[in-house]
PDB file of N, CA and C in Angstrom:
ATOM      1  N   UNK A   1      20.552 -22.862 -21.372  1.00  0.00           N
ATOM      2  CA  UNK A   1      19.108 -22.702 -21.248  1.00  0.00           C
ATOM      3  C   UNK A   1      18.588 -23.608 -20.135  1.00  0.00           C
ATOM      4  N   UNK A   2      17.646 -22.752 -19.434  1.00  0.00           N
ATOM      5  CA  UNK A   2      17.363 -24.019 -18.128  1.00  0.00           C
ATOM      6  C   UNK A   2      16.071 -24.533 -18.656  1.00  0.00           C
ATOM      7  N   UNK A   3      16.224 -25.941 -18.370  1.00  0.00           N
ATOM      8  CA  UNK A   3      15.279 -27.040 -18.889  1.00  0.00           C
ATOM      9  C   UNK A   3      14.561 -27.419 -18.007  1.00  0.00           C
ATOM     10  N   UNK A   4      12.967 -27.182 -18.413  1.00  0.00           N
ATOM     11  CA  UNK A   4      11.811 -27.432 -17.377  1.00  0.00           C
ATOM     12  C   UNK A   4      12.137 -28.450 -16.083  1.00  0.00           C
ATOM     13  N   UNK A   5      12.436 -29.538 -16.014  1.00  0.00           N
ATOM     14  CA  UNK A   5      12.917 -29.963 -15.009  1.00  0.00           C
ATOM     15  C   UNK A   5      13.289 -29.032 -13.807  1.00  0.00           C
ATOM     16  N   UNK A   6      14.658 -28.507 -14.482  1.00  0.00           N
ATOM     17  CA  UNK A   6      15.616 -27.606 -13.495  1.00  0.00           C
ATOM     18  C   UNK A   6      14.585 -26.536 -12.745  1.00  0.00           C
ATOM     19  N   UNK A   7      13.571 -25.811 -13.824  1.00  0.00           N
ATOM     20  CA  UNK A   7      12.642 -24.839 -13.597  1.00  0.00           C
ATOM     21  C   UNK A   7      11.890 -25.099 -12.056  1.00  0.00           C
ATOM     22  N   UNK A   8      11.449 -26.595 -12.661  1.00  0.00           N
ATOM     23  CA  UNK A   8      10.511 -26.901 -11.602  1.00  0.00           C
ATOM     24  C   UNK A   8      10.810 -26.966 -10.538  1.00  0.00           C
ATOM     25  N   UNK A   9      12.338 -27.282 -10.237  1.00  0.00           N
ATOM     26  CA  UNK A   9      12.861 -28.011  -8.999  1.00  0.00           C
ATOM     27  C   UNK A   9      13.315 -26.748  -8.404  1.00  0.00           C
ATOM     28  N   UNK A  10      13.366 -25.711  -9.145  1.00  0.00           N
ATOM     29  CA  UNK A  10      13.847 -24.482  -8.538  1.00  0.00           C
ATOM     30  C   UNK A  10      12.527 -23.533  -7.610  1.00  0.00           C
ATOM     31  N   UNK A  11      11.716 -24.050  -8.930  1.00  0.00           N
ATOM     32  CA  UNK A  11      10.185 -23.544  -8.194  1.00  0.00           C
ATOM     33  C   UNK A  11       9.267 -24.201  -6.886  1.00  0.00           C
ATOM     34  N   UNK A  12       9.926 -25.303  -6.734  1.00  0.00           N
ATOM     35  CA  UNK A  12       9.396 -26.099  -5.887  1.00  0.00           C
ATOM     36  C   UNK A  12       9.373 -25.378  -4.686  1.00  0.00           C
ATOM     37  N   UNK A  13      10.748 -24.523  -4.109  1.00  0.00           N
ATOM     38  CA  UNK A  13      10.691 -24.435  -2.325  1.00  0.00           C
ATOM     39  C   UNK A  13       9.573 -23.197  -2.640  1.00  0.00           C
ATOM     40  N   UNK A  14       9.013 -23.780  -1.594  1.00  0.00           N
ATOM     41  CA  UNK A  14       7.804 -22.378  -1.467  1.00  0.00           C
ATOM     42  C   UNK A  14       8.447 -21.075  -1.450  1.00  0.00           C
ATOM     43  N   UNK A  15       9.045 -20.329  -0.785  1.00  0.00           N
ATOM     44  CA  UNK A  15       9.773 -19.238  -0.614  1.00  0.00           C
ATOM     45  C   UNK A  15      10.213 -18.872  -1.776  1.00  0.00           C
ATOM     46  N   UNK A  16      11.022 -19.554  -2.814  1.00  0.00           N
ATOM     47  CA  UNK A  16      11.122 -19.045  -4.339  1.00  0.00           C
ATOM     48  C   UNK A  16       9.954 -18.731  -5.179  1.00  0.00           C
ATOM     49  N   UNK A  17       9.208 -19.666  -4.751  1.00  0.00           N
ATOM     50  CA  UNK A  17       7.874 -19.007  -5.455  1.00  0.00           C
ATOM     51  C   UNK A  17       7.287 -17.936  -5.000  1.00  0.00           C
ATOM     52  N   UNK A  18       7.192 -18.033  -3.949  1.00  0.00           N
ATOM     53  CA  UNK A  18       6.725 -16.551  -3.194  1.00  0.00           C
ATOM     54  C   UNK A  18       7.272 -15.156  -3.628  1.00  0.00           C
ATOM     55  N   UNK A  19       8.560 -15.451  -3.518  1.00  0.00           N
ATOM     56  CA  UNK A  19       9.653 -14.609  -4.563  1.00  0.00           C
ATOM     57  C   UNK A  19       9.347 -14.160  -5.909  1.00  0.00           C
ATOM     58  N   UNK A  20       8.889 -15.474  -6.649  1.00  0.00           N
ATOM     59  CA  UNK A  20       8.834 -15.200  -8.366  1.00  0.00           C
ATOM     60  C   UNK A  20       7.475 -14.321  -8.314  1.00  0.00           C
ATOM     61  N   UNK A  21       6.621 -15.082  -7.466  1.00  0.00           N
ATOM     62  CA  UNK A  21       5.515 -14.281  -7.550  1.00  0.00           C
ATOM     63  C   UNK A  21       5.046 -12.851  -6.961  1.00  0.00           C
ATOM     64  N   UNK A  22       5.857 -12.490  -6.067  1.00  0.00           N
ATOM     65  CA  UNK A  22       6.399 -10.944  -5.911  1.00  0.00           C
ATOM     66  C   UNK A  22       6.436 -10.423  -6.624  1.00  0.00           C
ATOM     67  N   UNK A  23       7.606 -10.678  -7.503  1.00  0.00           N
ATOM     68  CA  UNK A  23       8.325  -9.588  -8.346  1.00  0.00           C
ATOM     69  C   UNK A  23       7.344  -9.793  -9.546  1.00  0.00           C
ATOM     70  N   UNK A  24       6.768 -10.994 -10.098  1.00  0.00           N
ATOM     71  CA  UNK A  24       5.644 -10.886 -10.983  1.00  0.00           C
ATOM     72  C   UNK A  24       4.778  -9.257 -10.644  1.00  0.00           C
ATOM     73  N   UNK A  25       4.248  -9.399  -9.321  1.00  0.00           N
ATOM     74  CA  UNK A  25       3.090  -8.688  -9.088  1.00  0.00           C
ATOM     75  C   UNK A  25       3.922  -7.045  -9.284  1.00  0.00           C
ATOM     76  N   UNK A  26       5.225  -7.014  -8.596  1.00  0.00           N
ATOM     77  CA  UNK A  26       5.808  -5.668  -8.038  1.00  0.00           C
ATOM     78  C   UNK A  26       6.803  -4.977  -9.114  1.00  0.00           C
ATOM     79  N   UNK A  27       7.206  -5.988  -9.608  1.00  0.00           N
ATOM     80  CA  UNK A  27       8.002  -5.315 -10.881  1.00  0.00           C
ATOM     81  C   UNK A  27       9.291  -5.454 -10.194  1.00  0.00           C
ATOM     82  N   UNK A  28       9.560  -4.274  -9.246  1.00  0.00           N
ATOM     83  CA  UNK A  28      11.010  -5.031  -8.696  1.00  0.00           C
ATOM     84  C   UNK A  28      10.954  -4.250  -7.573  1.00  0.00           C
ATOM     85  N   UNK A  29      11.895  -5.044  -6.706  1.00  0.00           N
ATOM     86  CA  UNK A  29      11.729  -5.071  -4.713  1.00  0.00           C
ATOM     87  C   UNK A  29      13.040  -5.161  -4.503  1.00  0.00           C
ATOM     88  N   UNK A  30      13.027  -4.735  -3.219  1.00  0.00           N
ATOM     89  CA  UNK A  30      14.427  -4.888  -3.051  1.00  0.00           C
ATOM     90  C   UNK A  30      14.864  -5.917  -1.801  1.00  0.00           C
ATOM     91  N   UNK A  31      16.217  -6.050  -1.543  1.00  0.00           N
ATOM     92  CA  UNK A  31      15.862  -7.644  -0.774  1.00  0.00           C
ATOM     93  C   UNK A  31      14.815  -7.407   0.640  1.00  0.00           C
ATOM     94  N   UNK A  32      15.118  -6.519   0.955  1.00  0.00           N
ATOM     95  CA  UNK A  32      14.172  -5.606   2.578  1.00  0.00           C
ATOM     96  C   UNK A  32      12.918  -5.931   2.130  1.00  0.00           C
ATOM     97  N   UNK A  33      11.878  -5.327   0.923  1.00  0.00           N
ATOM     98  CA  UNK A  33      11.033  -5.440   0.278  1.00  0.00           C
ATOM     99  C   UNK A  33      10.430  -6.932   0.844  1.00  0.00           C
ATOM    100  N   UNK A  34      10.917  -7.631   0.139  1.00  0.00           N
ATOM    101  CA  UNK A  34      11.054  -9.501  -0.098  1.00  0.00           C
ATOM    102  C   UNK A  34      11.060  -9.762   1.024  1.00  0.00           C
ATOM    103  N   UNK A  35      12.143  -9.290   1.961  1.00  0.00           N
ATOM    104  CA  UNK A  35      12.081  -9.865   3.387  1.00  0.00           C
ATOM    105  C   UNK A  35      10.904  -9.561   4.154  1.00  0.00           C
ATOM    106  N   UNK A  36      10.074  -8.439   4.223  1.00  0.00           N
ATOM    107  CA  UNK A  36       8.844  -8.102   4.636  1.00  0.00           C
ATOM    108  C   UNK A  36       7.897  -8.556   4.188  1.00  0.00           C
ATOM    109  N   UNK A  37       7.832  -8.750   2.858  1.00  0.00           N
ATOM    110  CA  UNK A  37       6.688  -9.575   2.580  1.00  0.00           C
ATOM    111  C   UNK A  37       6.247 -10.819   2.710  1.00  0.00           C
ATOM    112  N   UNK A  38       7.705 -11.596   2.886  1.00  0.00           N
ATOM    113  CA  UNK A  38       7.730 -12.885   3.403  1.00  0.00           C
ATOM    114  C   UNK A  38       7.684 -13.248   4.710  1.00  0.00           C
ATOM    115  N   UNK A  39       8.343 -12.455   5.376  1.00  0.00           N
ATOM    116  CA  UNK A  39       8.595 -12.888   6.820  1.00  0.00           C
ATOM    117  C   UNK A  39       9.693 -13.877   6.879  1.00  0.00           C
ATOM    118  N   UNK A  40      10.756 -13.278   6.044  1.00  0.00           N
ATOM    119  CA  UNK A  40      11.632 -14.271   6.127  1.00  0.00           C
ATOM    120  C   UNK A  40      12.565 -13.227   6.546  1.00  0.00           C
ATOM    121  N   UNK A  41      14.199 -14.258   6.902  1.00  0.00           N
ATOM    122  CA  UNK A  41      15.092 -13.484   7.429  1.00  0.00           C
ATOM    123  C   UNK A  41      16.345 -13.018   5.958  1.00  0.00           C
ATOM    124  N   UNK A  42      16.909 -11.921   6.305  1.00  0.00           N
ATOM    125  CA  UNK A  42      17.153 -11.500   5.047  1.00  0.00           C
ATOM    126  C   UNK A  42      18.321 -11.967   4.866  1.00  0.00           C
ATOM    127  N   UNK A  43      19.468 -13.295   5.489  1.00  0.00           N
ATOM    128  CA  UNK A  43      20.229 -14.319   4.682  1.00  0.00           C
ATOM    129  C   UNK A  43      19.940 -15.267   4.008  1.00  0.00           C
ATOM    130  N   UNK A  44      18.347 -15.895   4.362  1.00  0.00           N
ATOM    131  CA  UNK A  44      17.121 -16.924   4.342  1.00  0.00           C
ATOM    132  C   UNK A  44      17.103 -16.443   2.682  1.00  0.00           C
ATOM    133  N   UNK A  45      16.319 -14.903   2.100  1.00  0.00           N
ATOM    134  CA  UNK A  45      16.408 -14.489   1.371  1.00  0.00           C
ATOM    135  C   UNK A  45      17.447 -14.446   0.544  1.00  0.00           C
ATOM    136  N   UNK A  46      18.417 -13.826   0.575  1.00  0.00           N
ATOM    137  CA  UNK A  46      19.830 -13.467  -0.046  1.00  0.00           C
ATOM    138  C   UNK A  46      19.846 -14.851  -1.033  1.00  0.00           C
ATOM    139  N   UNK A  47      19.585 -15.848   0.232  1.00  0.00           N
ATOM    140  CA  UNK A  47      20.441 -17.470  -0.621  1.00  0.00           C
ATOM    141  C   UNK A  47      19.817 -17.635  -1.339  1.00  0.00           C
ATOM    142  N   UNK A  48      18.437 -17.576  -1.371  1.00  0.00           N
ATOM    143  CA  UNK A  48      16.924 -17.911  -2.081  1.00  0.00           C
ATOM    144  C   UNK A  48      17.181 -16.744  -3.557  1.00  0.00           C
ATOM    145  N   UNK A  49      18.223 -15.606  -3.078  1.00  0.00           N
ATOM    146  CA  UNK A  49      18.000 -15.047  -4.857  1.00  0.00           C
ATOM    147  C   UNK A  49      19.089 -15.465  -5.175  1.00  0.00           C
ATOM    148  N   UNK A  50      20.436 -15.817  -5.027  1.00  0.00           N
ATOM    149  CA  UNK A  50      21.202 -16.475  -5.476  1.00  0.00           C
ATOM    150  C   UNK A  50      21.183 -17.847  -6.139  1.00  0.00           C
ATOM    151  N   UNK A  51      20.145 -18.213  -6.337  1.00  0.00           N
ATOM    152  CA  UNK A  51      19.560 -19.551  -6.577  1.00  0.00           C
ATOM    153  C   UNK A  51      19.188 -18.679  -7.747  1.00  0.00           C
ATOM    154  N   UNK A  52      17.969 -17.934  -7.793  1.00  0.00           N
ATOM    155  CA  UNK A  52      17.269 -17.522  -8.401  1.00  0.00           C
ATOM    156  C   UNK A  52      18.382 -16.964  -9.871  1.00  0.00           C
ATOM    157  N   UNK A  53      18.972 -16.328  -9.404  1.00  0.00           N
ATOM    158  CA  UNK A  53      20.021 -15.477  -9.891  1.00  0.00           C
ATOM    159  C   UNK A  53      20.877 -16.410 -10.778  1.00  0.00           C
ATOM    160  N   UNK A  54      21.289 -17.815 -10.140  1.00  0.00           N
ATOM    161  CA  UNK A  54      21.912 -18.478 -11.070  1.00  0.00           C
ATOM    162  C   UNK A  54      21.717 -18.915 -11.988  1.00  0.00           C
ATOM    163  N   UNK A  55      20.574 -19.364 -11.935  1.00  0.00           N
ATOM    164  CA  UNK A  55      19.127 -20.023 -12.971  1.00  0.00           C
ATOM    165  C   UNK A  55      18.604 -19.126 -13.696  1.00  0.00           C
ATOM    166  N   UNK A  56      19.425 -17.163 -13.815  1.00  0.00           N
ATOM    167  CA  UNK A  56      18.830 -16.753 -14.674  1.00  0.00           C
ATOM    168  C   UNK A  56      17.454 -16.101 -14.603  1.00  0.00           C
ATOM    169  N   UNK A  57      16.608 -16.542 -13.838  1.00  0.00           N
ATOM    170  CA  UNK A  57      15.405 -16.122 -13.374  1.00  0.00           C
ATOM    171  C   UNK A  57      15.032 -14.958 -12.965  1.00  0.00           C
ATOM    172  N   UNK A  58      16.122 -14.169 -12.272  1.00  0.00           N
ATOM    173  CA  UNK A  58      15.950 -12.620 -11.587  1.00  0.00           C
ATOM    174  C   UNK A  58      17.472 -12.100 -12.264  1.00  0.00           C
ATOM    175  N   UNK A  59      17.210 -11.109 -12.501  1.00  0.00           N
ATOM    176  CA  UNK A  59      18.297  -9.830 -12.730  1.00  0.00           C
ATOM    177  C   UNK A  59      18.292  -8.935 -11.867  1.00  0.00           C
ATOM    178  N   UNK A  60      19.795  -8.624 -11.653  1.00  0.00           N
ATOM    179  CA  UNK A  60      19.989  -7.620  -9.737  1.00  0.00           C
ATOM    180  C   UNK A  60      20.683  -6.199 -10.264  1.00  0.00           C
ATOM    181  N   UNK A  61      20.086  -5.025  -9.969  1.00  0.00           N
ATOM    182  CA  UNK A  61      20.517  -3.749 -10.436  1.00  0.00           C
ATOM    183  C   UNK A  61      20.912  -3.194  -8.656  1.00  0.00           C
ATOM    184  N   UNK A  62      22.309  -2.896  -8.795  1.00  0.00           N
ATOM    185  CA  UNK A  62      22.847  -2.271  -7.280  1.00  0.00           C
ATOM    186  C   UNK A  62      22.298  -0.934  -7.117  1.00  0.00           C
ATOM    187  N   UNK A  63      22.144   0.090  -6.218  1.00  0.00           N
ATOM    188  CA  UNK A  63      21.732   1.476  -6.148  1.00  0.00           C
ATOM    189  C   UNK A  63      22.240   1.905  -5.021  1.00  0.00           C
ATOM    190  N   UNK A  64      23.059   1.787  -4.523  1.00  0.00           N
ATOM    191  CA  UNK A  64      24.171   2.093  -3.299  1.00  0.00           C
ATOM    192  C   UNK A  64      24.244   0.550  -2.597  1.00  0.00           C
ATOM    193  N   UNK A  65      23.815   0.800  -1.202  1.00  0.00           N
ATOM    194  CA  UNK A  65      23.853  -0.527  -0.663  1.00  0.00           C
ATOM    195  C   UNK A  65      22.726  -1.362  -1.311  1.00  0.00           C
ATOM    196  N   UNK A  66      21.572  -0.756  -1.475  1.00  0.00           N
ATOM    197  CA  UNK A  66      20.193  -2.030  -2.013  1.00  0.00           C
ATOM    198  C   UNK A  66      21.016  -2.379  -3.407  1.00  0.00           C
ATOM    199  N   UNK A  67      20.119  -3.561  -2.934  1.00  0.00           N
ATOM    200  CA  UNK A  67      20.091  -4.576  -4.771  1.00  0.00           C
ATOM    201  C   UNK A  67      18.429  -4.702  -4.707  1.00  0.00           C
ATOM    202  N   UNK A  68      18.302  -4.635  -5.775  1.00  0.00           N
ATOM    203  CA  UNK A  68      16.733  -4.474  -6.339  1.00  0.00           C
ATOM    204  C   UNK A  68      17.009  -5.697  -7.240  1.00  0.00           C
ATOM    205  N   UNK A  69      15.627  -6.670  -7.646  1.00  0.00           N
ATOM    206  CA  UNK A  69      15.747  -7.578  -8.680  1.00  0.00           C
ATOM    207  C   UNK A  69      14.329  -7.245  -9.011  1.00  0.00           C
ATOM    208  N   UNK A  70      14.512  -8.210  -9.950  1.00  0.00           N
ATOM    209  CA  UNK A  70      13.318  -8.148 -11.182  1.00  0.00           C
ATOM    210  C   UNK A  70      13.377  -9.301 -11.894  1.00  0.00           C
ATOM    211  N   UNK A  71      12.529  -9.571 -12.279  1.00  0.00           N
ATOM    212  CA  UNK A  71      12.153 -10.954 -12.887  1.00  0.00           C
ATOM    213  C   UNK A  71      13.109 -11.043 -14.472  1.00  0.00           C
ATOM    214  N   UNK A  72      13.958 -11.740 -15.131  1.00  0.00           N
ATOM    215  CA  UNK A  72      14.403 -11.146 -16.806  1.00  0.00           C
ATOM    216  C   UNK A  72      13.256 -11.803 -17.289  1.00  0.00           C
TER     217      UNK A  72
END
């Protein structure tokens, strides 16, 4: 179980939040999605859901090449 601490420190880089708060609003995006809305570059991204992803925070459904996430 991740313990508020961990939460916070995960939430801290702006860009993850930007992220959480995406998929809050969108339900689920795909990394292209994320990368446009951010203006970020889409390895910048990738690492930023792998974080996310480890911590449990996002769940990733494949659909050929896209991965789509969503908040669990």
């Amino acid at each position: 179980m991740l313990q508020p601490v961990q939460l916070f420190k995960i939430l801290s880089d702006e860009t993850r939040l930007a992220i959480v708060m995406l998929l809050r609003e969108s339900g689920e995006l795909c990394v292209c999605d994320i990368c446009a809305a951010t203006a970020e570059s889409q390895p910048k991204i990738s690492r930023h859901m792998a974080v996310l992803r480890e911590a449990k925070l996002v769940l990733d459904r494949r659909e050929g090449k896209w991965i789509h996430y969503r908040l669990s």
